[in-house]
N, C-alpha and C. Protein backbone atom coordinates (compact mmCIF):
# COMPACT_ATOMS: atom_id res chain seq x y z
N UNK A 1 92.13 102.39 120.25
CA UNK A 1 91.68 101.55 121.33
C UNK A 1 92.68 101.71 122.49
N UNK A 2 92.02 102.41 123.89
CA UNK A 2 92.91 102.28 124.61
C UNK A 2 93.47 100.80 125.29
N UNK A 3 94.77 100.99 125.66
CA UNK A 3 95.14 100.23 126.46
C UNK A 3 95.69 100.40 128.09
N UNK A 4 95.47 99.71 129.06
CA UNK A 4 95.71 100.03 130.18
C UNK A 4 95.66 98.83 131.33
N UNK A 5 96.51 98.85 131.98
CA UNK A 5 96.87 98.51 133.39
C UNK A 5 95.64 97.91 134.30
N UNK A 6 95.44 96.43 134.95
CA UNK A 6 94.36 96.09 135.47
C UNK A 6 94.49 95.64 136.95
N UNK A 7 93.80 97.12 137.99
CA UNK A 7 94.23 96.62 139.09
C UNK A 7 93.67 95.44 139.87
N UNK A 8 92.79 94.48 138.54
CA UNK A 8 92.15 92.93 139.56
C UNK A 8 92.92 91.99 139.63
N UNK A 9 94.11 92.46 138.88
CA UNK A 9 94.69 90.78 138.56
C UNK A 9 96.68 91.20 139.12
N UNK A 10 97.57 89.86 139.39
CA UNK A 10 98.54 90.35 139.93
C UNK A 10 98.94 89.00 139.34
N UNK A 11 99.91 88.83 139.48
CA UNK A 11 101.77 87.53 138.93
C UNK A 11 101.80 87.50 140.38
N UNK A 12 101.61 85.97 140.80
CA UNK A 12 102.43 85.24 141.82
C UNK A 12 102.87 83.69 141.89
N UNK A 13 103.67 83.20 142.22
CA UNK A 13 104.25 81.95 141.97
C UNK A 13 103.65 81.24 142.14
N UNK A 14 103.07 79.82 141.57
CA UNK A 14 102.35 78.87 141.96
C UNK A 14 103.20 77.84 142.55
N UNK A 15 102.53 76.46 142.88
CA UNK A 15 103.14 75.38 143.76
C UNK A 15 103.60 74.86 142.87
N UNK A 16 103.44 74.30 141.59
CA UNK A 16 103.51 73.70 140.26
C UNK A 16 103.81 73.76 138.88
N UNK A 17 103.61 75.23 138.81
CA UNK A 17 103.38 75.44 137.01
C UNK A 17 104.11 76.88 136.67
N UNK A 18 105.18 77.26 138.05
CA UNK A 18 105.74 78.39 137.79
C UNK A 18 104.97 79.52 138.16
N UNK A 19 105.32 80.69 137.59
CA UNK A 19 104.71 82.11 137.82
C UNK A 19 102.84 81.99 137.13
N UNK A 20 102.52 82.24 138.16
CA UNK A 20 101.06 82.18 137.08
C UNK A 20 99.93 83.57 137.83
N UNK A 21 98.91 84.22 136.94
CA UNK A 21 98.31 85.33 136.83
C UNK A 21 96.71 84.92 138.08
N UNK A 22 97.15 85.79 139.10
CA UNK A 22 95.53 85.75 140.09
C UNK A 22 94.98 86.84 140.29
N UNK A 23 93.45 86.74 140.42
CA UNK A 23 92.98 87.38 141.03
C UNK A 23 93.13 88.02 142.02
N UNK A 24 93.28 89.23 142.12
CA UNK A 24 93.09 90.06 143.87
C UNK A 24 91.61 90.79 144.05
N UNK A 25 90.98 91.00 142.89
CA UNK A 25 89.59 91.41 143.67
C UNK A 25 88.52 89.94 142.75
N UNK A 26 87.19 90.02 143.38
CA UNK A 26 86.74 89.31 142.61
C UNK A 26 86.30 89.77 140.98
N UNK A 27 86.44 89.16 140.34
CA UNK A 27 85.88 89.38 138.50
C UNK A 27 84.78 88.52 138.09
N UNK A 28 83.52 89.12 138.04
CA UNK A 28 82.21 88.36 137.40
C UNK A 28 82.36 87.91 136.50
N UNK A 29 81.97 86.64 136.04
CA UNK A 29 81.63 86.31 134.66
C UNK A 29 81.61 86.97 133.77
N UNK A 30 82.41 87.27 131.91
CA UNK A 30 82.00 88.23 131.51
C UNK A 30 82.96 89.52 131.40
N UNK A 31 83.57 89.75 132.87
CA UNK A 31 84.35 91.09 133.00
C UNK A 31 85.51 91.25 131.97
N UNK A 32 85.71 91.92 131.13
CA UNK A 32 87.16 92.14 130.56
C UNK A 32 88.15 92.73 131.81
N UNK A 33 89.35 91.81 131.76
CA UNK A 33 90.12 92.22 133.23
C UNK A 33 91.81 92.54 132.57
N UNK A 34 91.83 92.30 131.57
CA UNK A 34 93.28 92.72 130.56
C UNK A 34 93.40 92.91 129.40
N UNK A 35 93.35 94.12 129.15
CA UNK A 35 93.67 94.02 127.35
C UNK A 35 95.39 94.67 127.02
N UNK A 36 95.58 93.75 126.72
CA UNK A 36 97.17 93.84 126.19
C UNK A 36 97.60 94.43 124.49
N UNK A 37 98.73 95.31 124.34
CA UNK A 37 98.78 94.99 123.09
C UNK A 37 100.67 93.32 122.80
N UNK A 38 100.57 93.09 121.34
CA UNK A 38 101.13 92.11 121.07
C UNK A 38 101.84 92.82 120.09
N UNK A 39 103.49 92.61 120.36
CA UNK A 39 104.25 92.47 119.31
C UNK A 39 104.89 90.53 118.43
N UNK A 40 104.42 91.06 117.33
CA UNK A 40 104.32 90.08 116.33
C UNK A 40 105.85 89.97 115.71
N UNK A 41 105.98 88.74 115.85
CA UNK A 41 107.49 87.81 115.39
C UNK A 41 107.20 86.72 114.47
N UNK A 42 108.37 86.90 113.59
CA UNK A 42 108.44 85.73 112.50
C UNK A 42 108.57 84.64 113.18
N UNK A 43 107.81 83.63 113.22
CA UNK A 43 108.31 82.63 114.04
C UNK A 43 109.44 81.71 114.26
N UNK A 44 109.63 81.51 112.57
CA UNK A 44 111.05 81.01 112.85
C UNK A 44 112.50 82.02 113.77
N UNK A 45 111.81 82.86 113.91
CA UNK A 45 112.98 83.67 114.87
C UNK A 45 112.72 83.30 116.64
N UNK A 46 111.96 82.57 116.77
CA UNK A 46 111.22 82.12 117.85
C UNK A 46 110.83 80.72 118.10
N UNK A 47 110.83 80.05 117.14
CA UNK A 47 110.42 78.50 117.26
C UNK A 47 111.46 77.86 116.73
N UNK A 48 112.11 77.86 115.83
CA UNK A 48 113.10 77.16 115.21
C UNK A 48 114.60 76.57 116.08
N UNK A 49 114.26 75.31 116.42
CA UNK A 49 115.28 75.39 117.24
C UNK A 49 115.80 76.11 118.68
N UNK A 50 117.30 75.98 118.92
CA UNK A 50 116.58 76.89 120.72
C UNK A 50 116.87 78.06 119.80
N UNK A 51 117.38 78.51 119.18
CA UNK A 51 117.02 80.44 119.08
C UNK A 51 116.23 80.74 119.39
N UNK A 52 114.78 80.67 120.04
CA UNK A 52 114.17 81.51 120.26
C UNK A 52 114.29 81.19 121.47
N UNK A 53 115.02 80.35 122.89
CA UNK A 53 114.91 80.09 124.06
C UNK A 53 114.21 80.32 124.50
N UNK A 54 114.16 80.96 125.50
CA UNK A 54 112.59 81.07 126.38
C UNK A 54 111.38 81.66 126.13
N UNK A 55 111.92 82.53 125.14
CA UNK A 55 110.28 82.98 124.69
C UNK A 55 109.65 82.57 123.66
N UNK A 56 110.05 81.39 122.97
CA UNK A 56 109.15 80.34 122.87
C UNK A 56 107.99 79.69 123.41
N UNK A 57 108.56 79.71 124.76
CA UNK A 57 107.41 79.37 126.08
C UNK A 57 106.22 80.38 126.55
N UNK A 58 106.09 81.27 126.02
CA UNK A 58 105.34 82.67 125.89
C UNK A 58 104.51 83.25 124.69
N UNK A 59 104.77 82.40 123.86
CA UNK A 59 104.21 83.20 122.33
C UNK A 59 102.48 82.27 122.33
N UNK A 60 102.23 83.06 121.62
CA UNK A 60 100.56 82.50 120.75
C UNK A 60 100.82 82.47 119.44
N UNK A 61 100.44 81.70 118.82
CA UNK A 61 100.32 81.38 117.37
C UNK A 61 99.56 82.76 116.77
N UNK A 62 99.99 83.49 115.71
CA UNK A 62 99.52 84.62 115.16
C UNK A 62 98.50 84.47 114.02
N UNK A 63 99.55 84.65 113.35
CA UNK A 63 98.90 84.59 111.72
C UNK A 63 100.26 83.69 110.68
N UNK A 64 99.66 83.40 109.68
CA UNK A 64 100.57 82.97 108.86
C UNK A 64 101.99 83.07 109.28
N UNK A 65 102.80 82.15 109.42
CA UNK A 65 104.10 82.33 109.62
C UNK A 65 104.65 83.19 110.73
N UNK A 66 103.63 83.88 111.57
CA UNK A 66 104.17 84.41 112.52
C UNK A 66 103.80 83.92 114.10
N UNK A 67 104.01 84.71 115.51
CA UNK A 67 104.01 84.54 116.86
C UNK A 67 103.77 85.73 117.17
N UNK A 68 102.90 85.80 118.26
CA UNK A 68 102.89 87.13 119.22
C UNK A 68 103.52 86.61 120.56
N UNK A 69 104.12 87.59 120.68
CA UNK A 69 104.13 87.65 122.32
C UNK A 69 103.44 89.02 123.20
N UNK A 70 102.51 88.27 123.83
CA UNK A 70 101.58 89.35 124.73
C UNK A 70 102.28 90.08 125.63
N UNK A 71 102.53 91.47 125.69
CA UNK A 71 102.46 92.11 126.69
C UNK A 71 101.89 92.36 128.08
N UNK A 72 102.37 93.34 128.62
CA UNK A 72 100.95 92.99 129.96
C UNK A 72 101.74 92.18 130.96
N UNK A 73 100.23 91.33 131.17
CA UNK A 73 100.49 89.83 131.80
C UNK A 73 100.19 88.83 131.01
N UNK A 74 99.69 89.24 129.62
CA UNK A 74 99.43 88.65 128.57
C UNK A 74 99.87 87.00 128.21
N UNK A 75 101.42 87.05 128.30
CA UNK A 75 101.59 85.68 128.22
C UNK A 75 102.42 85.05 129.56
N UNK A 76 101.14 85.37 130.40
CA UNK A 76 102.08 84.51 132.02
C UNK A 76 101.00 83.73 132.97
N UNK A 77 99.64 83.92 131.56
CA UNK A 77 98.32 82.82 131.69
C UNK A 77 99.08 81.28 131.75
N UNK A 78 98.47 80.88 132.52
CA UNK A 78 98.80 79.54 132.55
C UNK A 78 97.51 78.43 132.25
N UNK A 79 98.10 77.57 131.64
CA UNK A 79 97.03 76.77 130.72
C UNK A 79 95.77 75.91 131.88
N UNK A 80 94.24 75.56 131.30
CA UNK A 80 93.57 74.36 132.03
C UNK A 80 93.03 74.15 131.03
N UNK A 81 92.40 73.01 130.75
CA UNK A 81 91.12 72.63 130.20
C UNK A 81 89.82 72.83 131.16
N UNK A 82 89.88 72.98 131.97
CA UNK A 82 88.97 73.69 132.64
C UNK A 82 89.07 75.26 133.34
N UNK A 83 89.21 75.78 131.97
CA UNK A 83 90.27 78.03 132.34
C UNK A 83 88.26 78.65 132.84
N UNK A 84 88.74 79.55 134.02
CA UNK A 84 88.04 80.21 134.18
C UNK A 84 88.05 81.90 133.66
N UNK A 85 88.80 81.56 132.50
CA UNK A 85 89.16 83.01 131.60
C UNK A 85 89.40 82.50 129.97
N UNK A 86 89.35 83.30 129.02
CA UNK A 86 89.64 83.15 127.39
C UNK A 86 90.08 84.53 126.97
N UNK A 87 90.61 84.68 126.14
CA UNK A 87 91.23 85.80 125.21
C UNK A 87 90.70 86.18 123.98
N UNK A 88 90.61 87.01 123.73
CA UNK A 88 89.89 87.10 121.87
C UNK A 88 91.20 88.12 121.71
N UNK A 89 91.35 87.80 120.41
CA UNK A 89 92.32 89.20 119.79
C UNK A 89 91.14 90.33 118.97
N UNK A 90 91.67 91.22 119.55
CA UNK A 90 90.85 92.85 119.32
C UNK A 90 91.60 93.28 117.97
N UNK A 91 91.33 93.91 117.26
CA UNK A 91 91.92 94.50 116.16
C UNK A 91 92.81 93.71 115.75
N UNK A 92 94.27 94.65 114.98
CA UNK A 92 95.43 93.80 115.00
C UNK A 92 96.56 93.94 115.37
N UNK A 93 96.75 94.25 116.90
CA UNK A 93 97.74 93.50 117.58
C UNK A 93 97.35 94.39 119.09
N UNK A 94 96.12 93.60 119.54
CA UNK A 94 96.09 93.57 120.79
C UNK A 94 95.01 92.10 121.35
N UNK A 95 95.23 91.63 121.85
CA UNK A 95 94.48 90.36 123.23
C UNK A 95 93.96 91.15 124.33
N UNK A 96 92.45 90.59 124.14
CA UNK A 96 91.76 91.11 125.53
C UNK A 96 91.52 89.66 126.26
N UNK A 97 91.74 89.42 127.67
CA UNK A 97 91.08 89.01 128.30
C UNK A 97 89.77 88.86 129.46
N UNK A 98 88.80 88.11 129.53
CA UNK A 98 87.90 87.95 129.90
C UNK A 98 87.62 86.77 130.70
N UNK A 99 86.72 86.42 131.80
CA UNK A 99 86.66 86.09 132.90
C UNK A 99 85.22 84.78 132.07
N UNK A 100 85.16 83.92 131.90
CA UNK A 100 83.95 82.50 131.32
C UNK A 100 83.41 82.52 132.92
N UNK A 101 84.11 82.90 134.41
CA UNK A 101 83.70 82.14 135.00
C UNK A 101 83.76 83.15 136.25
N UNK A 102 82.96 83.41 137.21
CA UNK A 102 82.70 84.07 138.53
C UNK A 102 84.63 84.01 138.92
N UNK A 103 85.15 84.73 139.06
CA UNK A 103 87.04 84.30 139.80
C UNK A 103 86.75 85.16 140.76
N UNK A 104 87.74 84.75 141.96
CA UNK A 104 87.34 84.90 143.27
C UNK A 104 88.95 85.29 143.77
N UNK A 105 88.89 85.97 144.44
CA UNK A 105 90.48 86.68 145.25
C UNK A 105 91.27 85.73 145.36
N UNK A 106 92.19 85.39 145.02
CA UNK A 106 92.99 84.83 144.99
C UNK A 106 92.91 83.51 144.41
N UNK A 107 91.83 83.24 143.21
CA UNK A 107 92.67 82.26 142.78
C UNK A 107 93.54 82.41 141.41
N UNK A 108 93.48 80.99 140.86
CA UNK A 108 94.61 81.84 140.13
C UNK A 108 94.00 81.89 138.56
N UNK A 109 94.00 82.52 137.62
CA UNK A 109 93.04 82.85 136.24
C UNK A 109 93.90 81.59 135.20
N UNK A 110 93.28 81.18 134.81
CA UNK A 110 93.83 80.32 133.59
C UNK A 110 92.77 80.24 132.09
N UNK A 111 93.53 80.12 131.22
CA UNK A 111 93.22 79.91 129.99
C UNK A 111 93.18 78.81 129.40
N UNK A 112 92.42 78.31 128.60
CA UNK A 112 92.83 77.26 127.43
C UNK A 112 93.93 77.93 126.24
N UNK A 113 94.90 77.25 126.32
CA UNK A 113 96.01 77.62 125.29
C UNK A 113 95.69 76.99 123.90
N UNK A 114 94.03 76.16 123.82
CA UNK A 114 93.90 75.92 122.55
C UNK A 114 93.13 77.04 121.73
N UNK A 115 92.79 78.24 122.50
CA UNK A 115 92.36 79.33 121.59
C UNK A 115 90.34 79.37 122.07
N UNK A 116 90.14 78.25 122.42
CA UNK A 116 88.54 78.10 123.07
C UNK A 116 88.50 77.21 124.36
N UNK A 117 87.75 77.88 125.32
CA UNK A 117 87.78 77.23 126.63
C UNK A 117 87.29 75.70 126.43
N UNK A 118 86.65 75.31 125.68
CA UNK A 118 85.79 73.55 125.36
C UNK A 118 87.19 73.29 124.47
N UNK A 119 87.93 73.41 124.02
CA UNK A 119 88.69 72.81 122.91
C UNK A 119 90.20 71.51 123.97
N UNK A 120 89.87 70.70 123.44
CA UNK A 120 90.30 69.13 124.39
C UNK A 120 91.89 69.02 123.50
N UNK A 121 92.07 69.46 122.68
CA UNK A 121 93.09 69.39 121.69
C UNK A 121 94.42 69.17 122.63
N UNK A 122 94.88 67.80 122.46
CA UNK A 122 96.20 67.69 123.49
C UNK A 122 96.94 69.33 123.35
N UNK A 123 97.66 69.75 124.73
CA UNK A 123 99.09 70.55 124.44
C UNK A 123 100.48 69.90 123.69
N UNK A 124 101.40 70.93 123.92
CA UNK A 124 102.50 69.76 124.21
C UNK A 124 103.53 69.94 125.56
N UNK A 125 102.59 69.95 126.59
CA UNK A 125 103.32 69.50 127.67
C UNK A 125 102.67 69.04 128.21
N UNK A 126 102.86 67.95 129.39
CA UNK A 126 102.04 67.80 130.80
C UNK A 126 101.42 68.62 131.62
N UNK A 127 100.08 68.69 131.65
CA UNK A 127 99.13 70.26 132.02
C UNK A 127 99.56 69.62 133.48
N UNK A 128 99.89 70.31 134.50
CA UNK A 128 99.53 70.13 135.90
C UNK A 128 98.04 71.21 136.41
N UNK A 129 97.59 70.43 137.14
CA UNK A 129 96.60 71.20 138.13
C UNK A 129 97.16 72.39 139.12
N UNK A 130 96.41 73.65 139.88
CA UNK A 130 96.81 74.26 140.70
C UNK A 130 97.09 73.13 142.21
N UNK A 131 96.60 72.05 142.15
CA UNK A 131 96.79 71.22 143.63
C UNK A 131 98.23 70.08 143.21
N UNK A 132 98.91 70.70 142.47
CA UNK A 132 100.02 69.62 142.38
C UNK A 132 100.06 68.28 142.04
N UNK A 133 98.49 67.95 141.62
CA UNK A 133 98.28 66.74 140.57
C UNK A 133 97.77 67.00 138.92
N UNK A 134 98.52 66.22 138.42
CA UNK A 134 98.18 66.60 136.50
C UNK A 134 96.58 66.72 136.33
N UNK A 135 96.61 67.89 135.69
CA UNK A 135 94.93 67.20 135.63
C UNK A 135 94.70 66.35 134.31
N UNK A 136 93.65 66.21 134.13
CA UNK A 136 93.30 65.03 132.82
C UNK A 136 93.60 65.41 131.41
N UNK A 137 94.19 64.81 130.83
CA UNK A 137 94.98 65.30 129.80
C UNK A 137 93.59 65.04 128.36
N UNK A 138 93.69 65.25 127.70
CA UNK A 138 92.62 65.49 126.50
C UNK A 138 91.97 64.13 126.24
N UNK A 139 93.02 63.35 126.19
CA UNK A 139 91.87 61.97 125.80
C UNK A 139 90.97 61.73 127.16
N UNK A 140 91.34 61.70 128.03
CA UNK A 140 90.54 61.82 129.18
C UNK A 140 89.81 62.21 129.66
N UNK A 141 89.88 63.85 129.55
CA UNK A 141 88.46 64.21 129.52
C UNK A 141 87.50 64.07 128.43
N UNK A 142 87.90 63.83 127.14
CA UNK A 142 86.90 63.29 126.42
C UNK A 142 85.78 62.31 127.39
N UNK A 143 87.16 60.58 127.65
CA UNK A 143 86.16 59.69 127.69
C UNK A 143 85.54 60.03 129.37
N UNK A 144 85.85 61.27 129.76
CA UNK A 144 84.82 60.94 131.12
C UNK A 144 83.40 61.95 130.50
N UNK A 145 83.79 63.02 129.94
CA UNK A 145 82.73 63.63 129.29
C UNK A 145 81.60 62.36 128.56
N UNK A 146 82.68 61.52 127.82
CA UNK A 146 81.09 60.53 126.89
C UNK A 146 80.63 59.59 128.16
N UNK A 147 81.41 59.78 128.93
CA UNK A 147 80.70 58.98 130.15
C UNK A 147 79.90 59.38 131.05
N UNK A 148 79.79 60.53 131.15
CA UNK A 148 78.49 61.23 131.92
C UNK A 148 77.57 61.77 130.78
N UNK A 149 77.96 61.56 129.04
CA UNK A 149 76.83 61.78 128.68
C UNK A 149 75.75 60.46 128.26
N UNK A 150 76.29 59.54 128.65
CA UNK A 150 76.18 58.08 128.50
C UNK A 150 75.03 57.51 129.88
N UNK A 151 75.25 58.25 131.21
CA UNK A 151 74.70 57.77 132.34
C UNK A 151 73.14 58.77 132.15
């Protein structure tokens, strides 16, 4: 399976949430726009305590007892509950990403870090929005979801 370099997407700093992954051309619904491969870590060499310092902040949950960290731009997705992108893992040890949603030049691509774009499952940090306000954290959008399915 090849792998290769995607000239739609670019790393630029956001207002809020650090370095995060945008669009420079538009990507349809659908488009695969990164496939990365992943080198796989024991996790306790990575989670346990600070030994694993910062790239802790970068890994995906693997398999049993282990962590990937994505290559690429792989892990410099930045989280929403409302991501206009998702990841599937391809074989075993590469992440493709893909576009759930029309993305448009310059904004910026985000993922659900719970593994499915619908999945409400708290993080564990404070999600901020791209406009410099938090957006709604999991119990919240639950109860506005049962509330528009309620009206």
């Amino acid at each position: 399976m090849p792998i290769y370099s995607s000239p739609l997407i670019e790393v630029k700093q956001t207002r809020t949430k650090g370095r995060g992954v945008f669009a420079r051309e538009f990507i349809p619904q659908g488009t695969e726009f990164e496939r990365v491969p992943v080198i796989v870590i024991p996790a306790e060499q990575v989670l346990e305590d600070a030994a694993g310092g910062i790239v802790q902040e970068y890994v995906f949950q693997w398999g049993r007892g282990t962590v990937a960290l994505a290559l690429g731009f792989g892990s410099m997705y930045n989280h929403s509950y409302a991501p206009n992108a998702r990841y599937d893992d391809k074989g075993r040890l590469t992440k493709v990403f893909s576009a759930v949603a029309d993305i448009h030049p310059g904004d910026e691509i985000t993922i659900n870090y719970n593994g499915h774009e619908e999945d409400t499952t708290p993080v564990w940090f404070d999600v901020a929005s791209g406009s410099g306000e938090s957006e709604p954290n999991a119990q919240e959008l639950e109860e506005a979801l049962e509330t528009v399915s309620a009206e």
